[in-house]
Each structure stands twice: as structure tokens, then as C-alpha cells.
Protein backbone atom coordinates (compact mmCIF):
# COMPACT_ATOMS: atom_id res chain seq x y z
CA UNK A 1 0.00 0.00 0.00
CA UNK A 2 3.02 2.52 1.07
CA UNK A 3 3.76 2.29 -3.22
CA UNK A 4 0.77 2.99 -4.14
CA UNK A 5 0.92 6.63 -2.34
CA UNK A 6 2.95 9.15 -3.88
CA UNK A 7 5.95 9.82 -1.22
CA UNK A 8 9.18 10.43 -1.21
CA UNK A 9 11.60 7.12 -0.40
CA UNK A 10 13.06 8.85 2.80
CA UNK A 11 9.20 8.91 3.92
CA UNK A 12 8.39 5.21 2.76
CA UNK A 13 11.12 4.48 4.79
CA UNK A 14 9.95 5.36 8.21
CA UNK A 15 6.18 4.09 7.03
CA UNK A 16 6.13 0.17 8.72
CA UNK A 17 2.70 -0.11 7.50
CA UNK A 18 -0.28 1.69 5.99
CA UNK A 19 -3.85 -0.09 6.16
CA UNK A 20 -7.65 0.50 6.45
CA UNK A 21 -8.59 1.04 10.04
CA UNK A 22 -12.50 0.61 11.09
CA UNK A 23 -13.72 3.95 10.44
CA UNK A 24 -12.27 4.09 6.87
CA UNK A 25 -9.41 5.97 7.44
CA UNK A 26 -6.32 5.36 6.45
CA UNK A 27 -4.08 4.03 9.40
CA UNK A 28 -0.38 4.90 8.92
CA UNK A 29 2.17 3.29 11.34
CA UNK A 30 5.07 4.89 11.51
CA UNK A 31 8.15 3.49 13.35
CA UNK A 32 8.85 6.44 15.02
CA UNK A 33 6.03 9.84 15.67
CA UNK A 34 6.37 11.62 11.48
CA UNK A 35 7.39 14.72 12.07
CA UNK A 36 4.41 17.58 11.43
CA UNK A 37 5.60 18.57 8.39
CA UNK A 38 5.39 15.03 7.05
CA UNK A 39 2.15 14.73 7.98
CA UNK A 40 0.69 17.74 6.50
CA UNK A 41 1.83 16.24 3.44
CA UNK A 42 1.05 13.20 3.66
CA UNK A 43 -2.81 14.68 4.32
CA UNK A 44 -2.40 16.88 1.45
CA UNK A 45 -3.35 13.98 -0.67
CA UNK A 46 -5.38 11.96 1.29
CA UNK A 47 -8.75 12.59 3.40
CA UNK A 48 -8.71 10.49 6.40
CA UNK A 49 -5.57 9.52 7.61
CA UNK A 50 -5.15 7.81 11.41
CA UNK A 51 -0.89 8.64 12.51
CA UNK A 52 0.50 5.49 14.79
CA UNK A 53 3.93 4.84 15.76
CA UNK A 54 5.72 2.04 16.87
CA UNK A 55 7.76 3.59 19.13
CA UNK A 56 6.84 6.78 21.22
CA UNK A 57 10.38 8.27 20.82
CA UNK A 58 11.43 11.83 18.48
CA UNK A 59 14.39 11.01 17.19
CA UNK A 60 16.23 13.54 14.45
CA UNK A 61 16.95 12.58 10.87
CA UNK A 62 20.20 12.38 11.33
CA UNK A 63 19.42 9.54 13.96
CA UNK A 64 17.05 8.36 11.77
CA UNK A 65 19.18 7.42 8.68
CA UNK A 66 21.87 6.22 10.98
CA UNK A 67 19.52 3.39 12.25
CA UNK A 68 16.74 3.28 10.20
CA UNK A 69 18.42 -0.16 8.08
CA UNK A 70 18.74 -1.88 11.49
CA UNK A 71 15.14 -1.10 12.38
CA UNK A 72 13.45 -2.20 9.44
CA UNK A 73 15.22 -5.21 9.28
CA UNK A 74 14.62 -6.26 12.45
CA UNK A 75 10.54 -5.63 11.53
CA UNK A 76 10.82 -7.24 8.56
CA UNK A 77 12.18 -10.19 9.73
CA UNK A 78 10.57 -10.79 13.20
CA UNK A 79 6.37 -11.16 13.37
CA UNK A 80 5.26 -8.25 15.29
CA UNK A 81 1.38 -7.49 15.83
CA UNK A 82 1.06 -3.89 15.97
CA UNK A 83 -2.63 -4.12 16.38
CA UNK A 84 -2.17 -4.70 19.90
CA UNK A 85 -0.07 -1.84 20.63
């Protein structure tokens, strides 16, 4: 689903998963908070949008890219149900 929404690769990246919550909004989970500026555009193009993250923490870009492969990887690879979080 992240594909088929037109965003930048940096934001894909910190995307873990985008699906259809209850209320027909969008649900985006996001390993760590998006900052607001990636949100705003992320609603620029879509109506309903629900913001989750897997982690509560702020981190910086610069942290970001620096563990961001690690991270993924580690999701990618483990099962992890984020419905219950």
C-alpha cells in the first residue's frame, strides 16, 4: 500500500505499515512519531488519515538514517502485531 501513495523514499522508509482502520481511514504506522511537516503532506493527498507509531520516541533525521536499516530489518524479519499496541 506505502507504493501505491505518492511519497518520497526517505518517507516510505519510516512508514512500517499503511492499512484500512475501522472507520475508513487510512491508518499509517510509523516506526517512530512523522514529524508535522510530514504529515501535513502526507494529508495533502489523502482525506482520512489515522498517525501510529511504533515507538513513542522523536528522534532527528540524522538519527534516523543512521539506524533506520537496522530497524526495518529487524521488523521485517521478526512477526510483530502492531494491532495490539
Amino acid at each position: 500500500m506505502v507504493n501505491h501513495l505518492d511519497l518520497s523514499i526517505n518517507l516510505r522508509e519510516k512508514i512500517y505499515d499503511i492499512k484500512e482502520s475501522r472507520n475508513n481511514f487510512l491508518k499509517i504506522i510509523s516506526y517512530f512519531p512523522l514529524s508535522d511537516d510530514e504529515k501535513q503532506f502526507i494529508l495533502k493527498n489523502l482525506k482520512s488519515v489515522e498517525f501510529r507509531s511504533i515507538f513513542s520516541d522523536h528522534i532527528s533525521e540524522e538519527e534516523w538514517n543512521k539506524t533506520k536499516h537496522q530497524i526495518i530489518k529487524r521488523f521485517q524479519n521478526e512477526l510483530f502485531d502492531i494491532d495490539s499496541a
